[in-house]
Protein backbone atom coordinates (compact mmCIF):
# COMPACT_ATOMS: atom_id res chain seq x y z
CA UNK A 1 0.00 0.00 0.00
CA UNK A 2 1.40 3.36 -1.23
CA UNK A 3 -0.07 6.59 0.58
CA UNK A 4 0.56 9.40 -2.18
CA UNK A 5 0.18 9.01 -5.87
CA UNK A 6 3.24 11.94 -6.45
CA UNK A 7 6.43 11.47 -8.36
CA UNK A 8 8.07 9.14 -5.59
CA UNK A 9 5.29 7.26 -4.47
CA UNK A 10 3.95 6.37 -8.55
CA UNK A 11 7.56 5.45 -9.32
CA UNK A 12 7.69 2.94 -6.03
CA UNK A 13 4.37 1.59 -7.32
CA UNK A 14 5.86 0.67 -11.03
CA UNK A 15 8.41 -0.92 -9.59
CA UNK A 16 6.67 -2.90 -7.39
CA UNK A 17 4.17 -3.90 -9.45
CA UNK A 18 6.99 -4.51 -12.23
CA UNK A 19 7.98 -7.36 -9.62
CA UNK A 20 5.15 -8.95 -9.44
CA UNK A 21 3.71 -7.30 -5.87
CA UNK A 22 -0.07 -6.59 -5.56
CA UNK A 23 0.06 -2.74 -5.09
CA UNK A 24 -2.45 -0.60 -4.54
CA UNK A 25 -1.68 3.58 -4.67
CA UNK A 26 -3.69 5.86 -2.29
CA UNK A 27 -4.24 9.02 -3.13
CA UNK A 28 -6.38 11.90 -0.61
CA UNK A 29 -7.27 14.65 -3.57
CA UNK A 30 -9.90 13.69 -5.78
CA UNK A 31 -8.40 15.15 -8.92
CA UNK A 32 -5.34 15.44 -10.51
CA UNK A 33 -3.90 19.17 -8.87
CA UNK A 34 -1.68 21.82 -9.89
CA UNK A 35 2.09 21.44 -7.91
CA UNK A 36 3.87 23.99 -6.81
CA UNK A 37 7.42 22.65 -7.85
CA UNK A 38 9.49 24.19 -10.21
CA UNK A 39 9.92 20.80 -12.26
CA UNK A 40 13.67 20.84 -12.62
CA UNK A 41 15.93 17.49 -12.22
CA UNK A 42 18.79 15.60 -14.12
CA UNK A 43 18.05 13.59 -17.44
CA UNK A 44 20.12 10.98 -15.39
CA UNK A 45 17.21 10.14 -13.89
CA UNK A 46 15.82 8.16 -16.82
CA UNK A 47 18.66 4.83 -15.52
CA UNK A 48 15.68 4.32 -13.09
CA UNK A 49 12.25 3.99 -15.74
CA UNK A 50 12.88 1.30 -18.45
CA UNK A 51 9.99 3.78 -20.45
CA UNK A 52 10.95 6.85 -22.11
CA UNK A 53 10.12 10.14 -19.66
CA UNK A 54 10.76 12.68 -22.06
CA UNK A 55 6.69 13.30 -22.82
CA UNK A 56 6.79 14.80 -19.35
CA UNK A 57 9.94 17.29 -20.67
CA UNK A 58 8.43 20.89 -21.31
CA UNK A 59 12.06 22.42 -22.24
CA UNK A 60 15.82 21.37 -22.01
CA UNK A 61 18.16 22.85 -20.55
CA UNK A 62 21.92 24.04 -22.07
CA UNK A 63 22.42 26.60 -19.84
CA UNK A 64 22.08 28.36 -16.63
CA UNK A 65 21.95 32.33 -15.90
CA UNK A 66 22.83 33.48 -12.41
CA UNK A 67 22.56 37.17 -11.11
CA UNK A 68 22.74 39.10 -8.17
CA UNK A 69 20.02 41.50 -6.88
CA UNK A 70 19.01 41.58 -11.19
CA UNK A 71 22.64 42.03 -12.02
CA UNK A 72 26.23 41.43 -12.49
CA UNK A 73 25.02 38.21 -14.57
CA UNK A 74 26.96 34.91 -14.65
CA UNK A 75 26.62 32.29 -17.68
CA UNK A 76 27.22 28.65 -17.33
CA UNK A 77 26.49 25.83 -19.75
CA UNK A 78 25.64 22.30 -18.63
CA UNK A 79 27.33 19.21 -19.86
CA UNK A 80 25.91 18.29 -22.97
CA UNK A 81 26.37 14.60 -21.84
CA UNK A 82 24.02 15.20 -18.99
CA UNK A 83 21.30 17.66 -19.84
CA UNK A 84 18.74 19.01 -17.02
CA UNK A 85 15.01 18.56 -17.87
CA UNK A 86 12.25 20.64 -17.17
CA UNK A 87 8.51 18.99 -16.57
CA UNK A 88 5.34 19.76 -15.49
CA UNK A 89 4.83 17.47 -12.58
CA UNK A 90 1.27 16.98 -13.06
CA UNK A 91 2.65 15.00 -16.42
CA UNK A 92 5.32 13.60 -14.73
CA UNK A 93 3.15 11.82 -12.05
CA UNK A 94 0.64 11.08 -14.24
CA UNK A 95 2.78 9.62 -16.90
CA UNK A 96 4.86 7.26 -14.33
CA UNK A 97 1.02 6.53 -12.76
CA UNK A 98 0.03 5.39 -15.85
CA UNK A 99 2.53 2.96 -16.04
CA UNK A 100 2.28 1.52 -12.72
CA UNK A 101 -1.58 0.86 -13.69
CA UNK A 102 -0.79 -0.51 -16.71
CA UNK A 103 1.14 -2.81 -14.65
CA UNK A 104 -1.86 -4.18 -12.50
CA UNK A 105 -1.52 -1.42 -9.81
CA UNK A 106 -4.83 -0.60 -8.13
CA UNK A 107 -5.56 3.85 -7.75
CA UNK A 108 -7.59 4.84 -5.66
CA UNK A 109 -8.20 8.35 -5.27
CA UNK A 110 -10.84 10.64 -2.52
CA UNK A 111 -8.77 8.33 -0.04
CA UNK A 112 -7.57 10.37 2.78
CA UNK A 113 -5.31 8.39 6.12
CA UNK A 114 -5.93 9.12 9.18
CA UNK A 115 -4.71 6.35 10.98
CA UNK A 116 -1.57 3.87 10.23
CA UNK A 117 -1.49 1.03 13.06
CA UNK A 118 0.59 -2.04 12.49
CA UNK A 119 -1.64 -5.01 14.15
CA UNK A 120 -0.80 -8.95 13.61
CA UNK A 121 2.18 -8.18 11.39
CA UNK A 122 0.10 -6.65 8.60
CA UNK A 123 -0.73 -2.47 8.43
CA UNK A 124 -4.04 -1.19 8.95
CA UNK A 125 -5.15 1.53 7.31
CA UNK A 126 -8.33 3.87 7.86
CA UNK A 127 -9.33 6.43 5.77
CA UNK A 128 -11.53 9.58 6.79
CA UNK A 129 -14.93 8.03 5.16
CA UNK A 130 -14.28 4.93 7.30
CA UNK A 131 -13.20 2.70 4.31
CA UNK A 132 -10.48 0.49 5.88
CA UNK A 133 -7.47 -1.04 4.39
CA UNK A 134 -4.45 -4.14 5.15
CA UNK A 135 -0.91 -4.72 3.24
CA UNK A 136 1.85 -6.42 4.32
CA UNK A 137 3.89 -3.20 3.77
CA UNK A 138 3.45 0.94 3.63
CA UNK A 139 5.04 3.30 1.57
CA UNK A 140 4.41 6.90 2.90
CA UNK A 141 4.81 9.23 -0.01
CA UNK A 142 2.61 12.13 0.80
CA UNK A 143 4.84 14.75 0.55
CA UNK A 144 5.77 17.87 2.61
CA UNK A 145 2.82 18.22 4.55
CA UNK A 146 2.77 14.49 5.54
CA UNK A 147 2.00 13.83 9.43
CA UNK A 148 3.27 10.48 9.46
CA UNK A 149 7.24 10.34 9.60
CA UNK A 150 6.76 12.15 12.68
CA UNK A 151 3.83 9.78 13.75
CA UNK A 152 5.75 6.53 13.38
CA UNK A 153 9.32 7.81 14.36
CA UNK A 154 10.88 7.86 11.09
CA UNK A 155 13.11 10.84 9.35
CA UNK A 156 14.45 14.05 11.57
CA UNK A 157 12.45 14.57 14.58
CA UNK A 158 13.60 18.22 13.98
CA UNK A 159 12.15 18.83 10.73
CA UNK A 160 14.02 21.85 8.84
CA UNK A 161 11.43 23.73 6.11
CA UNK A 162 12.40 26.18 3.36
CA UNK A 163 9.40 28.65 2.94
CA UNK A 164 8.49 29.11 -0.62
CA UNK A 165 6.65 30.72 -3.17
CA UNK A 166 5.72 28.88 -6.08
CA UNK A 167 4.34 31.26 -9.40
CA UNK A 168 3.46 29.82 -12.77
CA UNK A 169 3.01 32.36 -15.76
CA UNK A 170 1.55 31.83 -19.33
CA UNK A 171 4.04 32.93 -21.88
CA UNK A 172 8.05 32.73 -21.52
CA UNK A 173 8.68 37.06 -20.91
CA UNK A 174 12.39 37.23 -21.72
CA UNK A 175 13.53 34.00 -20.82
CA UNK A 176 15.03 32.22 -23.62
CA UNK A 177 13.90 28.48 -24.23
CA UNK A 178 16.68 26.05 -22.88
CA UNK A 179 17.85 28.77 -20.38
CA UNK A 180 17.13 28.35 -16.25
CA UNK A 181 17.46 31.64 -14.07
CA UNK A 182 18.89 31.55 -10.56
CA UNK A 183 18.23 35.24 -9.17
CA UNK A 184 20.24 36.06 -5.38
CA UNK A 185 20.55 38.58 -3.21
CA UNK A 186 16.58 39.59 -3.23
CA UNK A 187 16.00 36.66 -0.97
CA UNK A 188 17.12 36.71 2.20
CA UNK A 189 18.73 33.54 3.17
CA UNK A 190 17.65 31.79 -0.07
CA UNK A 191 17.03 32.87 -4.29
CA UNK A 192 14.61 32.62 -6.64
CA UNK A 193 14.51 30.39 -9.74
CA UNK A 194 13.03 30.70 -12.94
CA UNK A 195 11.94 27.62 -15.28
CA UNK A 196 11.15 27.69 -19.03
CA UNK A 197 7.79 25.15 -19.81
CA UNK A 198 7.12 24.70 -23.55
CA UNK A 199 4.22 27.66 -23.45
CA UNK A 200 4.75 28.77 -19.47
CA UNK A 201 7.56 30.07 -17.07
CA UNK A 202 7.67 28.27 -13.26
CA UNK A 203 8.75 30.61 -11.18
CA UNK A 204 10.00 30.37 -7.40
CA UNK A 205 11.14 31.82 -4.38
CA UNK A 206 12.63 30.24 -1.27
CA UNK A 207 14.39 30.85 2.06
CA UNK A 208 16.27 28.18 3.84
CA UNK A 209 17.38 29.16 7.36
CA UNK A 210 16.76 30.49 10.06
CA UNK A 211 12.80 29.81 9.27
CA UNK A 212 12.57 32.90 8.15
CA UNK A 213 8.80 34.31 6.68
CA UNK A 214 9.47 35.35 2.55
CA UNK A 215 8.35 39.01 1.97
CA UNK A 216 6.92 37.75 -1.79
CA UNK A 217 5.32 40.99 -3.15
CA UNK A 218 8.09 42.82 -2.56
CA UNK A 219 10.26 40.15 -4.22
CA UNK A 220 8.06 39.66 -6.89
CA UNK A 221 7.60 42.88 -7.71
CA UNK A 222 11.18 43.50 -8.44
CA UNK A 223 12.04 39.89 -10.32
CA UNK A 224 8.94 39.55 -12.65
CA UNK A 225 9.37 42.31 -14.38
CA UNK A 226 12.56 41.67 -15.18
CA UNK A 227 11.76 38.96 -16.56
CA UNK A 228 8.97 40.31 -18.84
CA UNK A 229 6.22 39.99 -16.49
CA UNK A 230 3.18 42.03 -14.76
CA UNK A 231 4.63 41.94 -11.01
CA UNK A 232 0.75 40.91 -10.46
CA UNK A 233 0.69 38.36 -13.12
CA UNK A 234 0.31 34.37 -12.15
CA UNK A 235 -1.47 32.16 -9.63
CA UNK A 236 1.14 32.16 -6.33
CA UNK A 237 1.43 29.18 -4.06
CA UNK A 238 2.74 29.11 -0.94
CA UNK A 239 4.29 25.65 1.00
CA UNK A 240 6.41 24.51 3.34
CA UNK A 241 9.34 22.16 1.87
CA UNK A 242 10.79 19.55 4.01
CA UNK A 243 14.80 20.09 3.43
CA UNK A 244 17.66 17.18 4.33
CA UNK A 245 18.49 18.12 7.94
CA UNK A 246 20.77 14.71 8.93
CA UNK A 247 21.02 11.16 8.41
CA UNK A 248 17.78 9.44 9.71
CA UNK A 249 15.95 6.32 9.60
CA UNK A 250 13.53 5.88 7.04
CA UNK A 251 12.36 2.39 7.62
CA UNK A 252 10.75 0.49 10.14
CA UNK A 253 9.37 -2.45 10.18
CA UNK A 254 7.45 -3.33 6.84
CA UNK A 255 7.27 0.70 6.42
CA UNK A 256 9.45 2.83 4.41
CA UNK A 257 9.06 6.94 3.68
CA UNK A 258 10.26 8.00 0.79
CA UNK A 259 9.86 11.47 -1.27
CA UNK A 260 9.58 14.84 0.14
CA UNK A 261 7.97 12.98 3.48
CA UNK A 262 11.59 11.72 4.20
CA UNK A 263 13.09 15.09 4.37
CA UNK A 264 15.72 14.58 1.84
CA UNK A 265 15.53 17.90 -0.66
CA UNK A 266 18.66 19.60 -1.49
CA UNK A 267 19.32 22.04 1.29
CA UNK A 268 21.24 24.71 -1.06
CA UNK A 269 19.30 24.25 -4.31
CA UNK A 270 16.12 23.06 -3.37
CA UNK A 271 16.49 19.77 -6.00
CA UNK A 272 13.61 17.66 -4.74
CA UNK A 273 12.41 16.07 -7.63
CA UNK A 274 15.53 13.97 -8.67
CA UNK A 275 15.58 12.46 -4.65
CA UNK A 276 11.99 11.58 -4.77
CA UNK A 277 12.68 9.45 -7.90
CA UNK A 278 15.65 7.42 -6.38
CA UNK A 279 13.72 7.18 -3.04
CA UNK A 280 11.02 5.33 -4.60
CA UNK A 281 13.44 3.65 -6.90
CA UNK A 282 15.29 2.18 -4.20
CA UNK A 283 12.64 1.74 -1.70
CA UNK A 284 11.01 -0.60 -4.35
CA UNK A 285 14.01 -2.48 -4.54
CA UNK A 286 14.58 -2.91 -0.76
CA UNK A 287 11.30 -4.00 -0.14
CA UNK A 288 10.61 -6.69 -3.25
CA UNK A 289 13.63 -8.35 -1.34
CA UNK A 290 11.95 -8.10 1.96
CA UNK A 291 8.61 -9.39 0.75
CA UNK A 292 10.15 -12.42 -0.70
CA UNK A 293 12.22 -13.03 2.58
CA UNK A 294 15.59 -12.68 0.77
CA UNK A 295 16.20 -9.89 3.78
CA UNK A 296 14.99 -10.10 7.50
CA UNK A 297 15.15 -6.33 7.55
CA UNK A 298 14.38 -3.25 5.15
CA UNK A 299 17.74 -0.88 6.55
CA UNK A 300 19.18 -1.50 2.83
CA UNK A 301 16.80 1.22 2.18
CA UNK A 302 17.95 3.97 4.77
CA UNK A 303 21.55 3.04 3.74
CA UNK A 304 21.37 3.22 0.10
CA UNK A 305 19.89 6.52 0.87
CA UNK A 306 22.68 7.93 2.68
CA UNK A 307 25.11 6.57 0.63
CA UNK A 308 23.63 7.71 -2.77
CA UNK A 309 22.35 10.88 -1.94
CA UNK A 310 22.43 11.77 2.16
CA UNK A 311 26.34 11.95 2.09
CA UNK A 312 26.11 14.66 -0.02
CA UNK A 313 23.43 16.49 1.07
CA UNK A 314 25.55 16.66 4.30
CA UNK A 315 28.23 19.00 2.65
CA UNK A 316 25.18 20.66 0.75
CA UNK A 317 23.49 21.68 3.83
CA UNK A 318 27.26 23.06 5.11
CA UNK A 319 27.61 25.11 2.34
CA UNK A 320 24.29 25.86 2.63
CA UNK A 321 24.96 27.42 6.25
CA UNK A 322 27.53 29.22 5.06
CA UNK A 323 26.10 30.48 1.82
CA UNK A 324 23.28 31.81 2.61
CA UNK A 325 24.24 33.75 6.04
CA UNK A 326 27.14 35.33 3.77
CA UNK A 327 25.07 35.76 -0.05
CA UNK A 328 27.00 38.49 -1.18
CA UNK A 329 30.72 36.56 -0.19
CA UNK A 330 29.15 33.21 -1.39
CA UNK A 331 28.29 35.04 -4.86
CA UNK A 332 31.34 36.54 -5.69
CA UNK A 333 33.47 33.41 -4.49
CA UNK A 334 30.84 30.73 -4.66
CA UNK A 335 29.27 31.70 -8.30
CA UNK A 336 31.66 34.37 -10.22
CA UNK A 337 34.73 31.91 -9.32
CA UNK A 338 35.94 31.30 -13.01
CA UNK A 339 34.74 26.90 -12.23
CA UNK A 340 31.94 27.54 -9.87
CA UNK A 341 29.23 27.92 -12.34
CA UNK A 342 30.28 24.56 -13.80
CA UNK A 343 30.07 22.58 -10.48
CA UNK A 344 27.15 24.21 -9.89
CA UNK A 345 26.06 22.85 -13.38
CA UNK A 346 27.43 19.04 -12.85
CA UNK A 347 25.19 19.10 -9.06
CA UNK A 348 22.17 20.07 -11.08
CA UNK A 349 22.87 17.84 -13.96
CA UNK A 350 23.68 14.82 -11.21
CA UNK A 351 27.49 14.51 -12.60
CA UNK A 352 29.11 15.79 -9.15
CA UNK A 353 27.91 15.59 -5.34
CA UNK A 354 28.63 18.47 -2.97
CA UNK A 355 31.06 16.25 -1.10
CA UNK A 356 33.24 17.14 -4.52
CA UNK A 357 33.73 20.62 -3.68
CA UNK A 358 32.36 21.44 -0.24
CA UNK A 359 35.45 21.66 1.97
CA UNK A 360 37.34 23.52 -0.37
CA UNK A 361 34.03 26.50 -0.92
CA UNK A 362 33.54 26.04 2.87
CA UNK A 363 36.93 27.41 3.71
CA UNK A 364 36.93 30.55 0.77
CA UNK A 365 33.81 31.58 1.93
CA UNK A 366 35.05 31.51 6.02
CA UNK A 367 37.68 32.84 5.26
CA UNK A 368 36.86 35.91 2.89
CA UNK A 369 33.87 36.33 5.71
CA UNK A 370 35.89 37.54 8.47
């Protein structure tokens, strides 16, 4: 049983039900909604779907644009070899849903949790209009907002958020197809991004210490117009995005959380999407080896986590720290640094891990900070 239809939890569902598993995918909202994510992740991604993603692509990207407070640009093109896609994830999901379907998985959607209790060695699970449920295993996929991790003691008991703003405009203003925007120093303790879709622009802000609140219309009133917008133009959404904030467990027993309800986003550049694949990639994986008793225990799962993508978020949440209490510093040695763009490039495009540069950008920006 998979609670959350998303990204993550669809892609753990495929995968399952590639194996053979009876899988059935949960889903609370009743029709297919609008998310606030600005769709960006790594064409690498595609190792993990043996069917081709790229109806989900709106644009690709060859190059990124950085500026500070709408200036002093920086240019940096991505490895050609390893290209970062842009999607609507409303395709996305539905695309990898499909699949899992296809593959025998039971949807049901208007299902809403309210209580997870493990009883006889099977999971029981209620939903709001009393409708009751049993599986052998859980998969908690409901995102950000999930109550659950928390619930059943799994992920960071002290759950770090970057507050964002999520904007999604028809037309493409002035930026160029194939062309991503990172815009800092208007955000305090964070940037803003901007997207290309095939016939839209995604547009973001976020802020990722120090919980501070985002002063949006003030933000926004300075960025869209520069890039070709009303300031008033676009339908704003506001959430809450669980960020990495340590190594923590993620499984328990016959229960794994994967996807923005494990709390692994990219603390420095927000990259959630590319995480929530490999989560339910490799929570799949752990657990068709549980099921069929090839493993007494589903802790393959937390560790292939860390190793693959926690170990790294470790130095990204360092840099992190530093960057964003010192923007300006972290700019000029973290960005305009003749390689930095590139690095910055190979994260995005999954070539490099933070661990590749970290101690060496932790100790210019220290160091030019005092």
């Amino acid at each position: 049983m998979i609670i959350g239809a998303g990204a993550a939890g669809s892609t753990a569902a495929f995968h399952l039900a590639k194996t053979g598993h009876k899988v059935t995918l949960l889903e609370k909202n009743s029709a297919p909604q609008v998310k606030p994510c600005g769709g960006g992740m790594a064409a690498a991604v595609q190792e993990w779907f043996p069917f081709d993603l790229k109806p989900a692509v709106e644009d690709v990207i060859s190059k990124v644009e950085f500026s500070w407070c709408l200036k002093d640009p920086v240019i940096a093109a991505l490895p050609g070899s390893a290209p970062f896609w842009i999607v609507k994830r409303e395709k996305l999901d539905s695309l990898i849903m499909d699949h899992a379907i296809n593959l025998g998985t039971d949807f049901i959607n208007g299902f809403e949790a309210i209580n997870i209790n493990r009883h006889n060695s099977v999971w029981e699970i209620k939903a709001s209009d009393g409708r009751e449920l049993i599986a052998k295993a859980v998969i908690i996929a409901d995102g950000s907002q999930s109550i659950w991790p928390s619930k059943i003691g799994l992920g960071p008991k002290n759950q770090h958020h970057a507050q964002t703003i999520s904007v999604r405009l028809k037309g493409k203003g002035n930026l160029k197809a194939g062309t991503a925007r990172f815009e800092f120093g208007l955000v305090h303790h964070g940037f803003a991004w901007a997207f290309p879709l095939a016939n839209e622009v995604n547009i973001g802000v976020g802020t990722f210490i120090g919980n501070h609140s985002i002063d949006s219309k003030e933000i926004l009133n300075k960025l869209l117009p520069n890039l070709g917008f009303n300031p008033t133009d676009g339908e704003r959404r506001e959430a809450k995005l669980r960020v990495w904030n340590g190594h923590h467990k993620l499984h328990g027993e016959g229960i794994l959380v994967i996807g923005d309800a494990a709390s692994i986003c990219d603390p420095f550049l927000a990259e959630g999407l590319r995480p929530a694949l490999m989560s339910g990639y490799e929570a799949a994986k752990s657990l068709d080896h549980w099921i069929r008793g090839e493993t007494m225990s589903l802790d393959i799962y937390t560790q292939s986590m860390k190793d693959k993508w926690g170990d790294s978020m470790a130095w990204g949440r360092r840099i992190a720290q530093v960057f964003y209490r010192f923007p300006k510093v972290g700019y000029q040695l973290g960005i305009k640094r003749p390689t930095a763009p590139q690095r910055i490039a190979q994260i995005l495009s999954g070539k490099m891990g933070y661990g590749d540069i970290a101690q060496r950008v932790i100790k210019r920006l220290l160091l030019k900070s005092q």
